[in-house]
C-alpha atoms as a PDB file:
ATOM      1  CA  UNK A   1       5.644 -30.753  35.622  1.00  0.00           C
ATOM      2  CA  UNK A   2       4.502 -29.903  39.033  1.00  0.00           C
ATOM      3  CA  UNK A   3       1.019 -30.973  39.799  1.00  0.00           C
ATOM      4  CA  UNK A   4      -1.136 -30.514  42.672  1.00  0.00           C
ATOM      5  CA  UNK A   5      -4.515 -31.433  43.663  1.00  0.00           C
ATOM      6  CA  UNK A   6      -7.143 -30.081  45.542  1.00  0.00           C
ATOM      7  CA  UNK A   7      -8.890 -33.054  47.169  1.00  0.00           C
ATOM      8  CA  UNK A   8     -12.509 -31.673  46.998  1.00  0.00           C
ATOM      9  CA  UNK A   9     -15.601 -30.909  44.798  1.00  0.00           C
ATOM     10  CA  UNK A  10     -16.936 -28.062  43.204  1.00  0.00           C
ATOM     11  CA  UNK A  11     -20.822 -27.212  42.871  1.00  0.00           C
ATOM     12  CA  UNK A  12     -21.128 -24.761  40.012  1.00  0.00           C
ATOM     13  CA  UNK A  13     -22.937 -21.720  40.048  1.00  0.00           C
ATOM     14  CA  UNK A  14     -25.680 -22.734  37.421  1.00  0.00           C
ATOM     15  CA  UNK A  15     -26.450 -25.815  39.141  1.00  0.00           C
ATOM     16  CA  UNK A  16     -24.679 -28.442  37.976  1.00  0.00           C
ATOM     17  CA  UNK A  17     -23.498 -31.636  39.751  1.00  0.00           C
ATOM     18  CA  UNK A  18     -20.366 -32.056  41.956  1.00  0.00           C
ATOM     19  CA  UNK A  19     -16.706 -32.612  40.079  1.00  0.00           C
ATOM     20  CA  UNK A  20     -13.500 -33.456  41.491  1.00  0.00           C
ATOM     21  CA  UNK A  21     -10.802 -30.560  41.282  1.00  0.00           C
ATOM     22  CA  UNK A  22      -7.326 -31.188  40.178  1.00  0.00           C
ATOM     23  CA  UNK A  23      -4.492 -28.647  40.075  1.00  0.00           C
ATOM     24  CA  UNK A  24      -1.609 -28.359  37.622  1.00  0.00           C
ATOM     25  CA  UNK A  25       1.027 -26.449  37.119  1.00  0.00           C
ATOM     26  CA  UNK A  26       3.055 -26.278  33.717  1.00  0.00           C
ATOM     27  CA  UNK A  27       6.728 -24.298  33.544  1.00  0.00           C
ATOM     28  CA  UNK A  28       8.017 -22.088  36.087  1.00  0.00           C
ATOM     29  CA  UNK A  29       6.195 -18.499  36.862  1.00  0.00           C
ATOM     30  CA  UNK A  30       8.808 -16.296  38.275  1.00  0.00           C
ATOM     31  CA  UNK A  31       8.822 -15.247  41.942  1.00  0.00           C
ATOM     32  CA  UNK A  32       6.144 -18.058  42.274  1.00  0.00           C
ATOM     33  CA  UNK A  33       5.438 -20.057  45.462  1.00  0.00           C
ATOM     34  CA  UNK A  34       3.070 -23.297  44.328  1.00  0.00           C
ATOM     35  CA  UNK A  35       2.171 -24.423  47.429  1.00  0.00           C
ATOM     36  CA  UNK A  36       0.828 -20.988  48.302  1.00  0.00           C
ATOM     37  CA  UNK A  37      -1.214 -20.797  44.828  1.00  0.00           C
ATOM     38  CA  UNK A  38      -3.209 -24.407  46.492  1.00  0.00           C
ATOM     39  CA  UNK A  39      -3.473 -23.297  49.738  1.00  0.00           C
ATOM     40  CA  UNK A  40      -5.083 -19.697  48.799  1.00  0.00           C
ATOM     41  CA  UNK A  41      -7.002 -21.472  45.693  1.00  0.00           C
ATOM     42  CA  UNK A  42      -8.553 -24.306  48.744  1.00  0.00           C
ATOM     43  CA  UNK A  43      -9.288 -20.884  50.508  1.00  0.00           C
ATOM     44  CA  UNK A  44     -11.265 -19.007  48.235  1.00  0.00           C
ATOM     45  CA  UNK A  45     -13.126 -22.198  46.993  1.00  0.00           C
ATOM     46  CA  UNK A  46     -14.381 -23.385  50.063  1.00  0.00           C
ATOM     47  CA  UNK A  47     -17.415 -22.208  50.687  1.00  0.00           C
ATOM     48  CA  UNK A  48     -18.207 -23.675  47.143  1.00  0.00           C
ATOM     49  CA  UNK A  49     -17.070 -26.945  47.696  1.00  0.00           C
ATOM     50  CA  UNK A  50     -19.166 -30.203  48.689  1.00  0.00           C
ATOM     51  CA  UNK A  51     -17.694 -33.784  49.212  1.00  0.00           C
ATOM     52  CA  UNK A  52     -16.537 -35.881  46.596  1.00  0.00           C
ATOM     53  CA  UNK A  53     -18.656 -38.244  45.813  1.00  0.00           C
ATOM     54  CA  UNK A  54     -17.413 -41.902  44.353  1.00  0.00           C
ATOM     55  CA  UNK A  55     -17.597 -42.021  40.453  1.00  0.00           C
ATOM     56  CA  UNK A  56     -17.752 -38.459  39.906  1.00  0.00           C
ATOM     57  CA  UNK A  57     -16.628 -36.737  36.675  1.00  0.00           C
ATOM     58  CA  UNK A  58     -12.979 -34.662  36.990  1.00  0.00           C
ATOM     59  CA  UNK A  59     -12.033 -31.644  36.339  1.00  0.00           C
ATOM     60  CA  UNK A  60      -8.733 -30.242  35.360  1.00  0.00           C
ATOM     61  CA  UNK A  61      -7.379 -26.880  36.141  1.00  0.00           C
ATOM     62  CA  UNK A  62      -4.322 -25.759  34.401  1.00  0.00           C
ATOM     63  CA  UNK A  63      -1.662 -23.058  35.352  1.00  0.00           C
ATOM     64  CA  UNK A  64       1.042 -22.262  32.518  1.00  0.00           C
ATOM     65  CA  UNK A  65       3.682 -20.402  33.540  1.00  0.00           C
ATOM     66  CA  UNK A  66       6.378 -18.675  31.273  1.00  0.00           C
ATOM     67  CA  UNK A  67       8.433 -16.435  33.172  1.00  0.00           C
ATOM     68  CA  UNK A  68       5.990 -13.744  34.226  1.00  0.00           C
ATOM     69  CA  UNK A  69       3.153 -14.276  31.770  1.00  0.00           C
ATOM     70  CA  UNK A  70       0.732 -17.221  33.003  1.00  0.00           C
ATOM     71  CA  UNK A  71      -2.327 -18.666  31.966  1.00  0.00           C
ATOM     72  CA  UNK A  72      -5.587 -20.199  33.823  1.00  0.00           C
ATOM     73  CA  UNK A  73      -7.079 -22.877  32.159  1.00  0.00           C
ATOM     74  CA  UNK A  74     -10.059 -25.032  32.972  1.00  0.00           C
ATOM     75  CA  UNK A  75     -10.626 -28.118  30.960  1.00  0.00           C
ATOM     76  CA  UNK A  76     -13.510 -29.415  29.757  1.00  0.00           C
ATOM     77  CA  UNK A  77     -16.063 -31.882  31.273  1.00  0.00           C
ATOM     78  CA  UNK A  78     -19.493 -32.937  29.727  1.00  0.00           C
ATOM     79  CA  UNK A  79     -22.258 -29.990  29.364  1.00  0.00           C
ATOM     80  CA  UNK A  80     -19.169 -27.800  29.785  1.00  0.00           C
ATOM     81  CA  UNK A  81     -17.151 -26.050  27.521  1.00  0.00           C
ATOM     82  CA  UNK A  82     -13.205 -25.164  28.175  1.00  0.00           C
ATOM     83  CA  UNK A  83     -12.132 -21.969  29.652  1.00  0.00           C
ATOM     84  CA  UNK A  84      -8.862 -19.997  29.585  1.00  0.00           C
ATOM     85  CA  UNK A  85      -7.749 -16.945  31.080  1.00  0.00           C
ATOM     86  CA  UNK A  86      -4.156 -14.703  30.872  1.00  0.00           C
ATOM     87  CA  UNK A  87      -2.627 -13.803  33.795  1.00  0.00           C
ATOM     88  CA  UNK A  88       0.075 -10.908  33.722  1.00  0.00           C
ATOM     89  CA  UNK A  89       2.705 -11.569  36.577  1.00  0.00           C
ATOM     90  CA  UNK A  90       4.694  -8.262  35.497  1.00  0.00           C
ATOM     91  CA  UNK A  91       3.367  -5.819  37.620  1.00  0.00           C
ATOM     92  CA  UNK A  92       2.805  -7.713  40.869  1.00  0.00           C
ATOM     93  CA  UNK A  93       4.929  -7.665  43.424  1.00  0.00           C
ATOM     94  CA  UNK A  94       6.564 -10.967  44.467  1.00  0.00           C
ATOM     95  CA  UNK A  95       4.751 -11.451  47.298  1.00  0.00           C
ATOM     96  CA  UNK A  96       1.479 -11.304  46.065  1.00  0.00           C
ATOM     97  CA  UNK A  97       1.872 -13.260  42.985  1.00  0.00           C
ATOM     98  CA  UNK A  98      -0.045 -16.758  44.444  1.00  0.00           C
ATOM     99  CA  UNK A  99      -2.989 -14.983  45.270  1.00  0.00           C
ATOM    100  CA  UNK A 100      -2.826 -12.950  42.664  1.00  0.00           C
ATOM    101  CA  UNK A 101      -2.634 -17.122  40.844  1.00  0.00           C
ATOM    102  CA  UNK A 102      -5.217 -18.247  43.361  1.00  0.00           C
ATOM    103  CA  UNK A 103      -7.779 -15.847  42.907  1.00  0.00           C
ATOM    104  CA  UNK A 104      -8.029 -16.247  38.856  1.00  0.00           C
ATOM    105  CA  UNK A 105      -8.095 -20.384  39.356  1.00  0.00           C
ATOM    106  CA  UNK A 106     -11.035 -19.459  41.436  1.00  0.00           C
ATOM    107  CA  UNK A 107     -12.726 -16.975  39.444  1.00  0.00           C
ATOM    108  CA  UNK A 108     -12.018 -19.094  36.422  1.00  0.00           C
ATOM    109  CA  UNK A 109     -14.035 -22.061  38.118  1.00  0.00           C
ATOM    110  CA  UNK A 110     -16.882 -20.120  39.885  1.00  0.00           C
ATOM    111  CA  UNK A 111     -17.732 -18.349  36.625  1.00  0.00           C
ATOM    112  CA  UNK A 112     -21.107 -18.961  35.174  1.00  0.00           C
ATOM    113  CA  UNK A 113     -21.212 -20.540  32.488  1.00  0.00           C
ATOM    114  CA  UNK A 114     -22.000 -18.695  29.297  1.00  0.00           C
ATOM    115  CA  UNK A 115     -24.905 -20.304  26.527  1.00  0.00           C
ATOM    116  CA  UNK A 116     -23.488 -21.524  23.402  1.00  0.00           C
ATOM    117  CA  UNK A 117     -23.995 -19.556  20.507  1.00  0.00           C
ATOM    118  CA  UNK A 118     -27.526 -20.401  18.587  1.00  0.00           C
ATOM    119  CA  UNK A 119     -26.650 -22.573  15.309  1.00  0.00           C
ATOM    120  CA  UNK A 120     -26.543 -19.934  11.936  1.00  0.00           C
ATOM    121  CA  UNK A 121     -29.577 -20.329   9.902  1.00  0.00           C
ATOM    122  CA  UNK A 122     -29.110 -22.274   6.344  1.00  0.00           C
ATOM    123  CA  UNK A 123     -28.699 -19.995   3.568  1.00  0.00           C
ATOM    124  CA  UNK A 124     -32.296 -20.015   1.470  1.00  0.00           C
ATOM    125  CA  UNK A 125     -31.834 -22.280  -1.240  1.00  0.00           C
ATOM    126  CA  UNK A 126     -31.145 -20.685  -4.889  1.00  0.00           C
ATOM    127  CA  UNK A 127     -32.725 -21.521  -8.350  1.00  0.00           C
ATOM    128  CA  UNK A 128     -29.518 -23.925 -10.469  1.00  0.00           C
ATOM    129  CA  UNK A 129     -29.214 -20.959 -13.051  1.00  0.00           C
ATOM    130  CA  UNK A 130     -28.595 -17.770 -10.261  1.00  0.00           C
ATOM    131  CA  UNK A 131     -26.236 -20.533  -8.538  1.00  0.00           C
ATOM    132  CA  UNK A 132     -24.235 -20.998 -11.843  1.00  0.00           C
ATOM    133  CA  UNK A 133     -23.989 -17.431 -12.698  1.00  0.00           C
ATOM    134  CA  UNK A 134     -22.895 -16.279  -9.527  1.00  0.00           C
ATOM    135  CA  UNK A 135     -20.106 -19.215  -9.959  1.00  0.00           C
ATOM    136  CA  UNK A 136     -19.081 -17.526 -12.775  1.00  0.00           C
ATOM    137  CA  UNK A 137     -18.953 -13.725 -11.755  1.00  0.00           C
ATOM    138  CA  UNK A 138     -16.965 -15.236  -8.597  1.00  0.00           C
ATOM    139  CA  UNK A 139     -14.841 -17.036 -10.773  1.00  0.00           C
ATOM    140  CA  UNK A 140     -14.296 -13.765 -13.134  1.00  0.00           C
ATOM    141  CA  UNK A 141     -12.510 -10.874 -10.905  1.00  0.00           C
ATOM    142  CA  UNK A 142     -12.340  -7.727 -12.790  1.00  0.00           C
ATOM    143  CA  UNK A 143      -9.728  -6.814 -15.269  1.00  0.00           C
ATOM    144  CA  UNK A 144      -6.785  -5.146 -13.021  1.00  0.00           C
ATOM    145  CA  UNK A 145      -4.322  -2.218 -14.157  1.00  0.00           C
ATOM    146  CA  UNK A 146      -1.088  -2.658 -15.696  1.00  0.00           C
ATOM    147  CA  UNK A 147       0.028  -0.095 -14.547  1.00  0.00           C
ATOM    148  CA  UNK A 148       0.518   1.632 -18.345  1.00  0.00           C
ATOM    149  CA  UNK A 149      -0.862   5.123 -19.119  1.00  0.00           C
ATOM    150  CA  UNK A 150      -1.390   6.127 -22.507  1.00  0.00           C
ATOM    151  CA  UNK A 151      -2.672  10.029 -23.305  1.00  0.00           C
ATOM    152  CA  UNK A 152      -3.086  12.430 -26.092  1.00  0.00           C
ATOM    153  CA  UNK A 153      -0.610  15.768 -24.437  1.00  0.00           C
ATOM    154  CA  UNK A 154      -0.172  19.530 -25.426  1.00  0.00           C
ATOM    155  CA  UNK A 155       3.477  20.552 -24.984  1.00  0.00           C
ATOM    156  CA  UNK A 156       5.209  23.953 -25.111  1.00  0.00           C
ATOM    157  CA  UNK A 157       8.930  25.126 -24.833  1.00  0.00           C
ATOM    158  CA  UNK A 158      10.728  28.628 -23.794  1.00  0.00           C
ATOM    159  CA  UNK A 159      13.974  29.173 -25.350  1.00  0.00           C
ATOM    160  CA  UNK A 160      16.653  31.909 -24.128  1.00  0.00           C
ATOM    161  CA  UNK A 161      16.661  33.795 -27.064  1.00  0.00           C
ATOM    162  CA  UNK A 162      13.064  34.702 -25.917  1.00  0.00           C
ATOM    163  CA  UNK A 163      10.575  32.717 -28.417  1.00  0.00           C
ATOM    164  CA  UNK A 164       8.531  29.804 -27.792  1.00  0.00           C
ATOM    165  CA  UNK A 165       7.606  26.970 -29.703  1.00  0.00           C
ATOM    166  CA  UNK A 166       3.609  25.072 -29.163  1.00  0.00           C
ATOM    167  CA  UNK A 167       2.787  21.810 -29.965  1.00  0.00           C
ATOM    168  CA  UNK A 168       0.670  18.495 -29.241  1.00  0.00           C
ATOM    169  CA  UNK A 169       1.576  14.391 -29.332  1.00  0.00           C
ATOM    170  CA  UNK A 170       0.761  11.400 -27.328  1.00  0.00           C
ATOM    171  CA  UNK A 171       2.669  10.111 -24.457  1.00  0.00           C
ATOM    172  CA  UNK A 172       2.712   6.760 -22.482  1.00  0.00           C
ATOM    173  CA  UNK A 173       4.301   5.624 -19.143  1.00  0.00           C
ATOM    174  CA  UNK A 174       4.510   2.529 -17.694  1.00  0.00           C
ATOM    175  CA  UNK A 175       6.077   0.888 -14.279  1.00  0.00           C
ATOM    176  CA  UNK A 176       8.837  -1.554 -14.776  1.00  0.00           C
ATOM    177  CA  UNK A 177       9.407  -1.685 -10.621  1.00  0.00           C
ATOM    178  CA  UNK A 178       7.746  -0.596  -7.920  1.00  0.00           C
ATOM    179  CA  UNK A 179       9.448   2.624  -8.025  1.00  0.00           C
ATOM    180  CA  UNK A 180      10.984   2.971 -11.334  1.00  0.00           C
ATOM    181  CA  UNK A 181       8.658   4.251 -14.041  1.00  0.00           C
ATOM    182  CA  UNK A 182       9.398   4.538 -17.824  1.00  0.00           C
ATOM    183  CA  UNK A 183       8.068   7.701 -19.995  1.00  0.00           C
ATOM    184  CA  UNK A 184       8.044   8.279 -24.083  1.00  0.00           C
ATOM    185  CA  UNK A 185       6.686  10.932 -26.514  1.00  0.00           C
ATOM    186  CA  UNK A 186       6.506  11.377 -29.587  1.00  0.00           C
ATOM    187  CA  UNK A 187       5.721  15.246 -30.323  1.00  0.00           C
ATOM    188  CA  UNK A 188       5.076  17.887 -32.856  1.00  0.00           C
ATOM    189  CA  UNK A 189       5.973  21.650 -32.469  1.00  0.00           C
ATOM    190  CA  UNK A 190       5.730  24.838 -34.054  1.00  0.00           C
ATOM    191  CA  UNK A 191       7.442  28.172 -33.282  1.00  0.00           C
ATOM    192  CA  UNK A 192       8.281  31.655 -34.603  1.00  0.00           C
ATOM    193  CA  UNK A 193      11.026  34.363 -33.750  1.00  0.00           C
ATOM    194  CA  UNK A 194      11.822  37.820 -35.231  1.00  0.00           C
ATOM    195  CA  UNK A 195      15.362  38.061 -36.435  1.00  0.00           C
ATOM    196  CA  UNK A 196      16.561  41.250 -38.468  1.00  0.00           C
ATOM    197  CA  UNK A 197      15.888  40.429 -41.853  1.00  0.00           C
ATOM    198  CA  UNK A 198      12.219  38.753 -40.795  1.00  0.00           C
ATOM    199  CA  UNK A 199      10.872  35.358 -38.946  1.00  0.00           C
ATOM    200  CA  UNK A 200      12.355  32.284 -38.067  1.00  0.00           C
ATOM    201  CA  UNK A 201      10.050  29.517 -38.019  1.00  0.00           C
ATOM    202  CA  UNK A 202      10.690  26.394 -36.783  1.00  0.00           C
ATOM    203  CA  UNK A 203       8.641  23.515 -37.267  1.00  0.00           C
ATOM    204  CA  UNK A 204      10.338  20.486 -35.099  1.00  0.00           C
ATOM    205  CA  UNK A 205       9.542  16.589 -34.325  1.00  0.00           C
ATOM    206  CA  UNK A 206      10.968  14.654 -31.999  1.00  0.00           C
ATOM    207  CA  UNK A 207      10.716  11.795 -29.468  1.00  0.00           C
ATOM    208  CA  UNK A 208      11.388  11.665 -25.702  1.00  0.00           C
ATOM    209  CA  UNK A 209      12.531   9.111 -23.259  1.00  0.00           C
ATOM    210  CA  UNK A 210      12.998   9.276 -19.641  1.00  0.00           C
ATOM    211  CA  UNK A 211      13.678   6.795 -16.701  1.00  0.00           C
ATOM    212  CA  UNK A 212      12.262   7.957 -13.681  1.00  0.00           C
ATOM    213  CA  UNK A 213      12.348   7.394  -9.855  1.00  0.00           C
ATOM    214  CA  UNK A 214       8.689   7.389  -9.000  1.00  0.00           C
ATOM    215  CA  UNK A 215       6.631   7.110  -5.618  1.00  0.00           C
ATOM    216  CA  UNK A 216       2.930   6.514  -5.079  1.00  0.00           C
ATOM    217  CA  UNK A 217       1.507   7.726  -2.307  1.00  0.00           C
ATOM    218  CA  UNK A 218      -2.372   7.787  -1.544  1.00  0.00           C
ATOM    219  CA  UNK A 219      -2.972   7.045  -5.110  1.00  0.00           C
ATOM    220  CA  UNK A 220      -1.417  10.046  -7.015  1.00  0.00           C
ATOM    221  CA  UNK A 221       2.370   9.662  -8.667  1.00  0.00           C
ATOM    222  CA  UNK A 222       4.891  11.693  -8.385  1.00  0.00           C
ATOM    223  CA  UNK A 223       8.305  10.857 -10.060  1.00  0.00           C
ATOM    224  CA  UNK A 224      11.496  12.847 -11.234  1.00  0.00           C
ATOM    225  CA  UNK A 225      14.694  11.642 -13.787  1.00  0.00           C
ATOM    226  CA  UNK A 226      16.523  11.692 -16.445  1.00  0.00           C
ATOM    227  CA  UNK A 227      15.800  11.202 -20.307  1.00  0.00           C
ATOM    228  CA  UNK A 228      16.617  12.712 -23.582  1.00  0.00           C
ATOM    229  CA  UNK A 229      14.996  14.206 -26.460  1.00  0.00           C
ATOM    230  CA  UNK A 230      16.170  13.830 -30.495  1.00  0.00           C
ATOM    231  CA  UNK A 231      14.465  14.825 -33.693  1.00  0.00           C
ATOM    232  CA  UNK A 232      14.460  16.871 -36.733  1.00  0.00           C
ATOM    233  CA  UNK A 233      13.828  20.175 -36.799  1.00  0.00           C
ATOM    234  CA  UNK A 234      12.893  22.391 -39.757  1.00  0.00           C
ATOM    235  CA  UNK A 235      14.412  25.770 -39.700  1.00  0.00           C
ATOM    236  CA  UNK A 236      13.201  28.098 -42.368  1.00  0.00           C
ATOM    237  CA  UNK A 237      13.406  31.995 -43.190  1.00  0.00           C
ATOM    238  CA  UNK A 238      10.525  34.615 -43.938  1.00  0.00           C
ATOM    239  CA  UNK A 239      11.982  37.581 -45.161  1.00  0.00           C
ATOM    240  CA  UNK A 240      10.302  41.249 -44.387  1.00  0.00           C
ATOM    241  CA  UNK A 241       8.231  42.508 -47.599  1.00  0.00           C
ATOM    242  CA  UNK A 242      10.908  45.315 -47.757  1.00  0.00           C
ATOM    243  CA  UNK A 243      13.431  43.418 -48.130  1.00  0.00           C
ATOM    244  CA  UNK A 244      15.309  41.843 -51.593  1.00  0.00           C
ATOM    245  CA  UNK A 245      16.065  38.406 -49.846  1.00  0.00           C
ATOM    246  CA  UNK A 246      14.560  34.888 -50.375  1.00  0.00           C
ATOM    247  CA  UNK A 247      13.313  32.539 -47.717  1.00  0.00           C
ATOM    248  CA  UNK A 248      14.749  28.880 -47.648  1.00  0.00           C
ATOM    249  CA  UNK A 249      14.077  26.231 -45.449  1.00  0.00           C
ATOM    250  CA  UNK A 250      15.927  23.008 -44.201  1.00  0.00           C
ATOM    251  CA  UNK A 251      16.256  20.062 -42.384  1.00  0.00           C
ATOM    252  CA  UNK A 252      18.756  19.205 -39.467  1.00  0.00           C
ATOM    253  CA  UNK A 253      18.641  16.652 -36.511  1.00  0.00           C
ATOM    254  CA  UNK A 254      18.643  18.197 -33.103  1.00  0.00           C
ATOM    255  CA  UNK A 255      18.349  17.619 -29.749  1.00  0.00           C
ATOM    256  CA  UNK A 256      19.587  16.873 -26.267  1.00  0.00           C
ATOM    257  CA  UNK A 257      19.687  15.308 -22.859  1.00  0.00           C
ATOM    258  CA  UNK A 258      17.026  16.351 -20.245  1.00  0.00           C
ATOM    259  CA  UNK A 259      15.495  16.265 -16.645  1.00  0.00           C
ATOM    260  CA  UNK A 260      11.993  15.473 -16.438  1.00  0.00           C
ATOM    261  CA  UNK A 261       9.385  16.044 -13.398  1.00  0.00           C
ATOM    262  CA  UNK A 262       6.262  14.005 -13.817  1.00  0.00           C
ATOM    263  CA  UNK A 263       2.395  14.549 -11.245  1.00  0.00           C
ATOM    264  CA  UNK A 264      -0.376  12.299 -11.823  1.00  0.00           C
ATOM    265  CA  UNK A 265      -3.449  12.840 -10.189  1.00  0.00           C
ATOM    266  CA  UNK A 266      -5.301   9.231  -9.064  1.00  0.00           C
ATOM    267  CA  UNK A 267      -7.106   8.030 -12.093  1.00  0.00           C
ATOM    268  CA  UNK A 268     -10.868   8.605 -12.508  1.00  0.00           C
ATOM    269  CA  UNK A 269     -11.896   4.884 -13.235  1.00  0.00           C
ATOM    270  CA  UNK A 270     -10.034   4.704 -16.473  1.00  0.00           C
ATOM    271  CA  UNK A 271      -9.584   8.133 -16.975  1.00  0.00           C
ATOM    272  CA  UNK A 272      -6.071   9.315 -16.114  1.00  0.00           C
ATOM    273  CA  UNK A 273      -4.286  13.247 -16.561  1.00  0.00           C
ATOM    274  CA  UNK A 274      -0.759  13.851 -16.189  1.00  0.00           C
ATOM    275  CA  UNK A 275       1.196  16.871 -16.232  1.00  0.00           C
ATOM    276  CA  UNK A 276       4.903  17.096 -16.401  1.00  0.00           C
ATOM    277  CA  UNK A 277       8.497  19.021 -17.009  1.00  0.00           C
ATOM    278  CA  UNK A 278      11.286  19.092 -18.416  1.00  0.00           C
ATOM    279  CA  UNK A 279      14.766  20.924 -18.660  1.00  0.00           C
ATOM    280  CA  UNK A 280      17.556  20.250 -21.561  1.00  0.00           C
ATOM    281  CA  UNK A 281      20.044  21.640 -23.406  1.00  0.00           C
ATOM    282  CA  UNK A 282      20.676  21.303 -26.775  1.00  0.00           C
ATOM    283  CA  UNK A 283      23.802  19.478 -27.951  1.00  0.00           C
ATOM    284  CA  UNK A 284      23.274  18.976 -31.798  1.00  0.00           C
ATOM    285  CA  UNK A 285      21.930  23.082 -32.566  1.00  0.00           C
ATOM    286  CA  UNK A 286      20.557  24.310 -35.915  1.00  0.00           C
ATOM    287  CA  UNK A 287      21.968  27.473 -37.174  1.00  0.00           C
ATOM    288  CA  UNK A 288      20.558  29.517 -39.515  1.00  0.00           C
ATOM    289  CA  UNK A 289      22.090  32.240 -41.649  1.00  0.00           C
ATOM    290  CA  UNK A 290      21.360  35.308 -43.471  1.00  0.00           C
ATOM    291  CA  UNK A 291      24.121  35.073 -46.478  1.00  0.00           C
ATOM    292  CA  UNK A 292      27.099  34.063 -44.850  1.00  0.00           C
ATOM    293  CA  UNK A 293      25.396  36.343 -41.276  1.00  0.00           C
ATOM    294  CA  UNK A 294      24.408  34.357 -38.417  1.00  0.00           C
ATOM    295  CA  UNK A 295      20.419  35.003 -38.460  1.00  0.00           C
ATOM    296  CA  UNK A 296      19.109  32.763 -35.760  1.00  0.00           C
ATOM    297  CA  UNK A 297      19.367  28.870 -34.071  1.00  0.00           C
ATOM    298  CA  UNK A 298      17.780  26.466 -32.243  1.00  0.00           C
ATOM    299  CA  UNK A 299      20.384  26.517 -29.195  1.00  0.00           C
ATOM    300  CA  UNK A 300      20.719  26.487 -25.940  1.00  0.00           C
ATOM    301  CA  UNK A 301      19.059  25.393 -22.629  1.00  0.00           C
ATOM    302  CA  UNK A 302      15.262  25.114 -22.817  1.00  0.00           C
ATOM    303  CA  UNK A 303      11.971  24.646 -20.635  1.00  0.00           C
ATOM    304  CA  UNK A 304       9.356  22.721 -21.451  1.00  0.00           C
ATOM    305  CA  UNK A 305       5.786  21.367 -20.181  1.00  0.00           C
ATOM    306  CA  UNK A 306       3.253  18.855 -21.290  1.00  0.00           C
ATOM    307  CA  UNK A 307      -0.044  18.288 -20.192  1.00  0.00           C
ATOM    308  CA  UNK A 308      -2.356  15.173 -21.006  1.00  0.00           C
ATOM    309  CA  UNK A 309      -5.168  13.112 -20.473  1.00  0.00           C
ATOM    310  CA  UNK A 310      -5.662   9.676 -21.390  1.00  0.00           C
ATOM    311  CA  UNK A 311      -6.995   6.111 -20.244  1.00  0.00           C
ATOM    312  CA  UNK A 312      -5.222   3.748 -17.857  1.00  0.00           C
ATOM    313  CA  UNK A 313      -4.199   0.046 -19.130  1.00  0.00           C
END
């Protein structure tokens, strides 16, 4: 360390008696000349200086240096609390960087000083029983989410051959990560088609499962994968009134893999909607016949939608 002292007194501004100054410097400030700093500082502080008397309390100013960033600081002395100001060497030239030193050690000890803050009034005192019970609502955060969705949905699916098939179920989605999200269903549908002889209807249930990729931004969730879909489906026959034939039913598993979209709105307290899509294709079909004639089957590629509403977990 580098120290130097200015053999003098100050006489602060609000009055206060005379102290000795002493001047240190800490580190190296780039582009720096020390003696300068003491020689400007002596300068610009003598008007305000009186001579030391014997016995007389000290006080210490500081310089830091590091590099080009410095900082002022005046240490305390009775009735006076400590001061500290930043100096930024960057954009000073070289040549001007003691004054530039000089002129915030004076500053820094010609300031007036500032009244301490007034002491914060007591809190009024509170009857035992409001104390206890605001212990225990402090104590007792509200329940958070889990993160879990569970809804009632109604679902609906195009098929190429042109018919559709309406239904309803419940759904529920959870997060297992912060951006991977889990989806199942469990769903009933019903559907008709015309086919030469009559109607095809299809009554079908089945479950879903998806794994999805999911982001949340500014509360809403937005999230797109892959899943699949299995079940039984119920394919019976209707035959025309003009017709001889007889209608007979039966049961086959179907299904297939899928892509599902999936937008959820933020939640209204506990109230949550969600509205999402898939796309699959069939890889287990049901084929229905008229005598040993192909009549009609659930086939194919297929588009679906479900829309819900539900409370969050």
């Amino acid at each position: 360390m580098t120290a130097l002292l200015i053999a003098a007194t100050t006489v602060a501004a609000q009055g206060a008696g005379p102290q000795n100054l002493h001047l240190a410097f800490d580190g190296q400030c780039t582009g720096v000349d020390v003696e300068e700093v003491r020689r400007i500082a002596g300068i610009e502080l003598r008007a305000r200086l009186a001579q030391a008397e014997p016995g007389s309390p000290r006080s210490y100013v500081a310089v830091d240096c590091r590099g080009d960033e410095a900082t002022v600081r005046l240490d305390p002395v009775p009735g006076r609390a400590p001061r500290a100001r930043p100096v930024a060497l960057a954009g000073t030239a070289a040549n001007a960087r003691a004054r530039l030193l000089a002129l915030a050690v004076a500053e820094l000890v010609t300031a007036p000083e500032l009244p301490p803050d007034p002491p914060a009034a007591p809190p009024p005192p509170q009857p035992a029983r409001t104390a206890a019970l605001a212990t225990v609502a402090a104590a007792a955060p509200p329940p958070a989410s889990t993160g879990v969705r569970v809804l009632g949905v109604g679902c609906g699916r195009i098929w190429p051959a042109g018919w559709t098939s309406l239904g309803a179920g419940v759904a529920a989605s959870g997060w297992v990560a912060r951006h991977a999200l889990v989806r199942a269903d469990a769903l009933y549908e019903h559907g008709t088609a015309q086919v030469v002889q009559g109607t095809a209807v299809v009554d079908s249930v089945s479950a879903g499962v998806a794994a999805l990729l999911a982001v949340r931004p500014a509360g809403w969730q937005l999230g797109a994968g892959l899943g699949a879909r299995l079940g039984g489906t119920r394919l019976g026959g209707r035959p025309d009134e003009s017709t001889l034939a007889r209608g007979k039913a039966f049961l086959a598993a179907s299904g297939g893999p899928m892509g599902v979209l999936l937008v959820a709105p933020p939640p209204l307290g506990r109230l949550t909607f969600e509205l999402s899509f898939e796309w699959g294709r069939v890889t287990m079909p049901v084929d229905g016949r008229a005598g040993d004639v192909h009549s009609f089957a659930v086939e194919g590629s297929w588009l679906g939608a479900t829309f819900g509403a539900g409370v969050g977990l």
